[in-house]
Protein backbone atom coordinates (compact mmCIF):
# COMPACT_ATOMS: atom_id res chain seq x y z
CA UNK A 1 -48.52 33.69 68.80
CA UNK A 2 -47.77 32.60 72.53
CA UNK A 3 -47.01 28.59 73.11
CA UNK A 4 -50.37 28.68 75.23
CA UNK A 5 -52.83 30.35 72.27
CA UNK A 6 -50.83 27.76 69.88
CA UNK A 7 -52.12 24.54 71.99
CA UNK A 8 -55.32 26.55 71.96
CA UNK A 9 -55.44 26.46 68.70
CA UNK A 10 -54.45 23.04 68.74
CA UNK A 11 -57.42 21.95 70.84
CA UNK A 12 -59.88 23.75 68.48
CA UNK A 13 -58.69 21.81 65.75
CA UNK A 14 -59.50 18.78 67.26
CA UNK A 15 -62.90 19.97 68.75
CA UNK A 16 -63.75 20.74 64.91
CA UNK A 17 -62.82 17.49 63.00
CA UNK A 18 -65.02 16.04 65.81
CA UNK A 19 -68.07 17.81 66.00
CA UNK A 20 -67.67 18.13 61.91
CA UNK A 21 -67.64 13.91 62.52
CA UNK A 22 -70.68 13.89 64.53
CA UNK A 23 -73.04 16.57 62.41
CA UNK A 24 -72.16 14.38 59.67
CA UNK A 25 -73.31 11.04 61.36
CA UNK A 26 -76.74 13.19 62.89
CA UNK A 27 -77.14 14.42 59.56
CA UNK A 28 -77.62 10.96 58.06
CA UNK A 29 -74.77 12.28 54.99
CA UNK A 30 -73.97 9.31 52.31
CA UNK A 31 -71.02 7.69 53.57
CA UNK A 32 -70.11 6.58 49.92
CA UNK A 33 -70.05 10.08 49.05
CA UNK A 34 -67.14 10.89 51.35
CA UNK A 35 -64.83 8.28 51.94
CA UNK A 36 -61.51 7.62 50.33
CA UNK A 37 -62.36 5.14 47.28
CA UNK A 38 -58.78 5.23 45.14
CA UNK A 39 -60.36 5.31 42.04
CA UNK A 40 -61.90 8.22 42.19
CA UNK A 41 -58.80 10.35 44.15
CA UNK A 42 -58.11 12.37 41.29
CA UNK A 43 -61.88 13.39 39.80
CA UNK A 44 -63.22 13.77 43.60
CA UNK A 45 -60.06 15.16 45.56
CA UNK A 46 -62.20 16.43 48.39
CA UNK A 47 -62.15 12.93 49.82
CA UNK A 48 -58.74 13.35 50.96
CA UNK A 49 -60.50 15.85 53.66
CA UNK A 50 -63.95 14.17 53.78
CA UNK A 51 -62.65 10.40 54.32
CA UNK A 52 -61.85 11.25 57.98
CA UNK A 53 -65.08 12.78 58.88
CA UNK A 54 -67.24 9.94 58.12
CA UNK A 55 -67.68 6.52 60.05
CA UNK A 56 -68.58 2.81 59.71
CA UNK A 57 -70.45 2.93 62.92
CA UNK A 58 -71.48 4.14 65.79
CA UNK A 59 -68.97 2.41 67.82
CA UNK A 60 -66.44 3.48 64.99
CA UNK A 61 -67.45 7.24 65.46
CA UNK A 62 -67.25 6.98 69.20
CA UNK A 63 -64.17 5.90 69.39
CA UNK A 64 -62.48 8.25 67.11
CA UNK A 65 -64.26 11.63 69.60
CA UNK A 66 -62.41 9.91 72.09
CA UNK A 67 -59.17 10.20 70.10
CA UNK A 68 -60.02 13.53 69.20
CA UNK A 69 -60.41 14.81 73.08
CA UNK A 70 -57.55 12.69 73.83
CA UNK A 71 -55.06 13.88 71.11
CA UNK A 72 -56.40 17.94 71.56
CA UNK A 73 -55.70 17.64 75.50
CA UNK A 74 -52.48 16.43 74.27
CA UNK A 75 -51.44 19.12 71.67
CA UNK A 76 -52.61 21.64 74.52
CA UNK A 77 -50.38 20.37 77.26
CA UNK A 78 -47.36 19.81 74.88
CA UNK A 79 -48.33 23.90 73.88
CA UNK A 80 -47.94 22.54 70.18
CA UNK A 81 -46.63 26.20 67.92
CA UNK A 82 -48.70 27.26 64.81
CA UNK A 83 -45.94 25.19 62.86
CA UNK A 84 -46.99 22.84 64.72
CA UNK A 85 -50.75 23.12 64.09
CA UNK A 86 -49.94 23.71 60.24
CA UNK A 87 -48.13 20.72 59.94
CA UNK A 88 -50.95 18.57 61.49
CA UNK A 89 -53.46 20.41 58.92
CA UNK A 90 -51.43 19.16 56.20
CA UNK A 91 -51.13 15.72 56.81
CA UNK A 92 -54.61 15.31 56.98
CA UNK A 93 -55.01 14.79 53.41
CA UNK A 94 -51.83 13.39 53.00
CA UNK A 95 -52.21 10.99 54.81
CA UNK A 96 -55.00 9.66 53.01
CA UNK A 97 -53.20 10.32 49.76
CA UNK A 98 -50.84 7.96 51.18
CA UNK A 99 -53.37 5.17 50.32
CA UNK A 100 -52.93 5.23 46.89
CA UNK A 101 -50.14 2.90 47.29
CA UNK A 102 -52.63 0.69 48.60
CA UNK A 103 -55.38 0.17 46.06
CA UNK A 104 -56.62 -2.76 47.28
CA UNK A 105 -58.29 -0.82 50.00
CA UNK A 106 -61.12 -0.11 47.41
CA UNK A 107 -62.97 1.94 50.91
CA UNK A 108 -61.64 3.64 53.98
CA UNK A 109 -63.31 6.66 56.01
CA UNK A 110 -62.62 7.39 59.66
CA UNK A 111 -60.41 10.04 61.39
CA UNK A 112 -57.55 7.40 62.87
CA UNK A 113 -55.38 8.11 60.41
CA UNK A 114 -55.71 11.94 61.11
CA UNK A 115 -55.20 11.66 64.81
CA UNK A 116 -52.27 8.99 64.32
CA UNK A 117 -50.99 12.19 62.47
CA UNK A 118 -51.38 14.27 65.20
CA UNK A 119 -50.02 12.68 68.03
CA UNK A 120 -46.82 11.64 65.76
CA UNK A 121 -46.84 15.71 65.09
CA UNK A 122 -47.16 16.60 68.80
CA UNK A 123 -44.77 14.20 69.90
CA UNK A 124 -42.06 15.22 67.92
CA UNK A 125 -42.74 18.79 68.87
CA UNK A 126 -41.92 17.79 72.39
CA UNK A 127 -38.69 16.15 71.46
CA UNK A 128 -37.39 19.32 69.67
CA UNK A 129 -38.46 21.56 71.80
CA UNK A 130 -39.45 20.03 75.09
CA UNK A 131 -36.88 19.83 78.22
CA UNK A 132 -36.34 16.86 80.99
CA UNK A 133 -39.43 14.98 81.29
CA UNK A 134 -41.51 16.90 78.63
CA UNK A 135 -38.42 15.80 76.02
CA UNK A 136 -38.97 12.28 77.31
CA UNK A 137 -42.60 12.18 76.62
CA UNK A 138 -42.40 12.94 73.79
CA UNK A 139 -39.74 10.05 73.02
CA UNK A 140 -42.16 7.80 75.13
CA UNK A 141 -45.29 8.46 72.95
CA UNK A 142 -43.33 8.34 69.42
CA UNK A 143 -42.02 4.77 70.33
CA UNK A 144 -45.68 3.68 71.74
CA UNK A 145 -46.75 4.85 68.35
CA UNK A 146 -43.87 3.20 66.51
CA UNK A 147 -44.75 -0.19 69.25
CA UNK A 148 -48.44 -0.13 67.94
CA UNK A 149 -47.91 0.07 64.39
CA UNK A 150 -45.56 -3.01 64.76
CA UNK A 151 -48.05 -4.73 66.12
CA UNK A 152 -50.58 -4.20 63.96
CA UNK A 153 -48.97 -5.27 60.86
CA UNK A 154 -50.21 -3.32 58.18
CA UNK A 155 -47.75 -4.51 55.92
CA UNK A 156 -49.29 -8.13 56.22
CA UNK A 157 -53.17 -6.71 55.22
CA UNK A 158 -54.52 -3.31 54.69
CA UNK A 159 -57.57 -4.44 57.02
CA UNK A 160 -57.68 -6.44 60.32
CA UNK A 161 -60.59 -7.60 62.12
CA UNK A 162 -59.95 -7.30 66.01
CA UNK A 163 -62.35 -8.60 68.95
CA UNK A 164 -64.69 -5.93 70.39
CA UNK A 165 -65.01 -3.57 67.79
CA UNK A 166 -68.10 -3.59 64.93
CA UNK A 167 -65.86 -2.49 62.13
CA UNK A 168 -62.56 -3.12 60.28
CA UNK A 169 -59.34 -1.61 61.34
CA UNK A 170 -57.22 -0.09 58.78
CA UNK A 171 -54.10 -0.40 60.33
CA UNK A 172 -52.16 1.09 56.77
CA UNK A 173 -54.22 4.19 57.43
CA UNK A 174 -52.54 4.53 60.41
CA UNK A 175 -49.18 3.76 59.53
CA UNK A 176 -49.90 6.17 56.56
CA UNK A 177 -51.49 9.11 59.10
CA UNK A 178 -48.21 8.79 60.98
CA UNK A 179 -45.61 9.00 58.26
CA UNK A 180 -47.58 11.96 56.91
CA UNK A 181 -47.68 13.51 60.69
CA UNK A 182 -43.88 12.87 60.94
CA UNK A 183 -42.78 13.70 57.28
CA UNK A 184 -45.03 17.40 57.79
CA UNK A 185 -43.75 17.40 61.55
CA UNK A 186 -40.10 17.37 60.67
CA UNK A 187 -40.58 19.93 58.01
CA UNK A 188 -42.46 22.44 60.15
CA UNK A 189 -39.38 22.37 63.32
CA UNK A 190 -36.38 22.45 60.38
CA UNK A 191 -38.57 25.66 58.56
CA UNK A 192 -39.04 27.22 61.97
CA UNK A 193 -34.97 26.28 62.75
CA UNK A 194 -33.87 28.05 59.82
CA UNK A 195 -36.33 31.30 60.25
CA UNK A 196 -34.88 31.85 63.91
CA UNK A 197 -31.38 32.61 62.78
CA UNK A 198 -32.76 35.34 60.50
CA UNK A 199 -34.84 36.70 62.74
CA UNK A 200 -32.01 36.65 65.83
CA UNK A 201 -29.84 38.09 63.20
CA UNK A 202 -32.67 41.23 61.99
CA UNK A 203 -33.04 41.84 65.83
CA UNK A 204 -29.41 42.02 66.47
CA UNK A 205 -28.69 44.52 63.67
CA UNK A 206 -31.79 46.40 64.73
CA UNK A 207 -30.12 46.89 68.04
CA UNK A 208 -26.65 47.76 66.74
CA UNK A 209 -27.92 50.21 64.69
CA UNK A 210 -29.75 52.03 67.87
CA UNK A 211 -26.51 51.43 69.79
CA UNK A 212 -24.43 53.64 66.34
CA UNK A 213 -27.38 56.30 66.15
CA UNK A 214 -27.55 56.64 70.31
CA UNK A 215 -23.42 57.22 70.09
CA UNK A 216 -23.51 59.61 67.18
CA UNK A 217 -26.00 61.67 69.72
């Protein structure tokens, strides 16, 4: 798969946990149905995927497209691999498994936590395999990331109530989407480091052996 179909890719996953967000908000689907309650993680594990696709509000659901467009656009640029795209898949859900260390958080749905996952993925897909300036972005957005997190203070409360917006932040579910997206991130460049060598070393003796059979010609 080429860099270009990769951040492709990318982009379509974003596109989907999106529109999957809005058809459930048009649809009218029970919220309480879908979000991550702790207490029922292990009898209804589908909440670990459903939590992100529902909202508190409109204004909550809004904002989160926005992240979506904004984090696929990224991914594409940055030409994010399949790895890449795996890795991001997987710490979806655990990055709301991450909130069982958390249990006063008795409710949380929204896809922050997913897209704080993403970007932290993308990012450190640039630093590994980005050059110059495309290295540097990637350094830039990781400690913007890092910046934010600090500021929020999830440690201090699982929930913060800023000015302007009609719904609780969850500022652990972010700091818990970006460990996920950097613990799943790492993993996916040091699997793809250590599959190069064997596959540089299958192509070299491939090439050997046609250099052996063209001299015994």
């Amino acid at each position: 798969m080429t860099a270009h179909r990769s951040g492709c890719v990318w982009a379509a996953v974003a596109a989907v946990l999106g529109m999957a967000a809005l058809a459930l908000a048009l649809t009218g689907a029970p919220r309480e149905a879908l979000d991550w309650q702790p207490q029922l993680a292990a009898t209804q594990p589908w909440r670990l995927w459903t939590a992100g696709l529902v909202h508190l509000s409109p204004g909550h659901l809004l904002a989160n497209l926005a992240g979506c467009a904004v984090v696929g656009a990224f991914g594409w640029a940055a030409h994010i691999d399949r790895p890449g795209v795996l890795a991001w898949l997987v710490a979806w859900p655990l990055g709301h498994a991450g909130l069982l260390v958390v249990p006063e958080l008795q409710h949380y749905a929204g896809l922050s936590g997913v897209l704080h996952a993403g970007v932290v993925v993308a990012a450190l897909s640039l630093c590994w395999h980005g050059t110059g300036r495309r290295r540097w972005i990637g350094v830039a957005v990781l400690a913007g990331v890092a910046l934010k997190l600090g500021l929020e203070r999830p440690w201090s409360s699982p929930v913060q109530h800023a000015p302007g917006w009609d719904f609780p932040i969850a500022g652990v579910a972010h700091l818990s989407g970006a460990l996920a997206g950097l613990l799943c991130g790492a993993l996916a460049l040091w699997a793809t480091a250590r599959a190069r060598p064997h596959a540089g070393a299958g192509a070299s003796g491939g090439a050997d052996a046609s250099v052996r059979n063209s001299s015994l010609r």
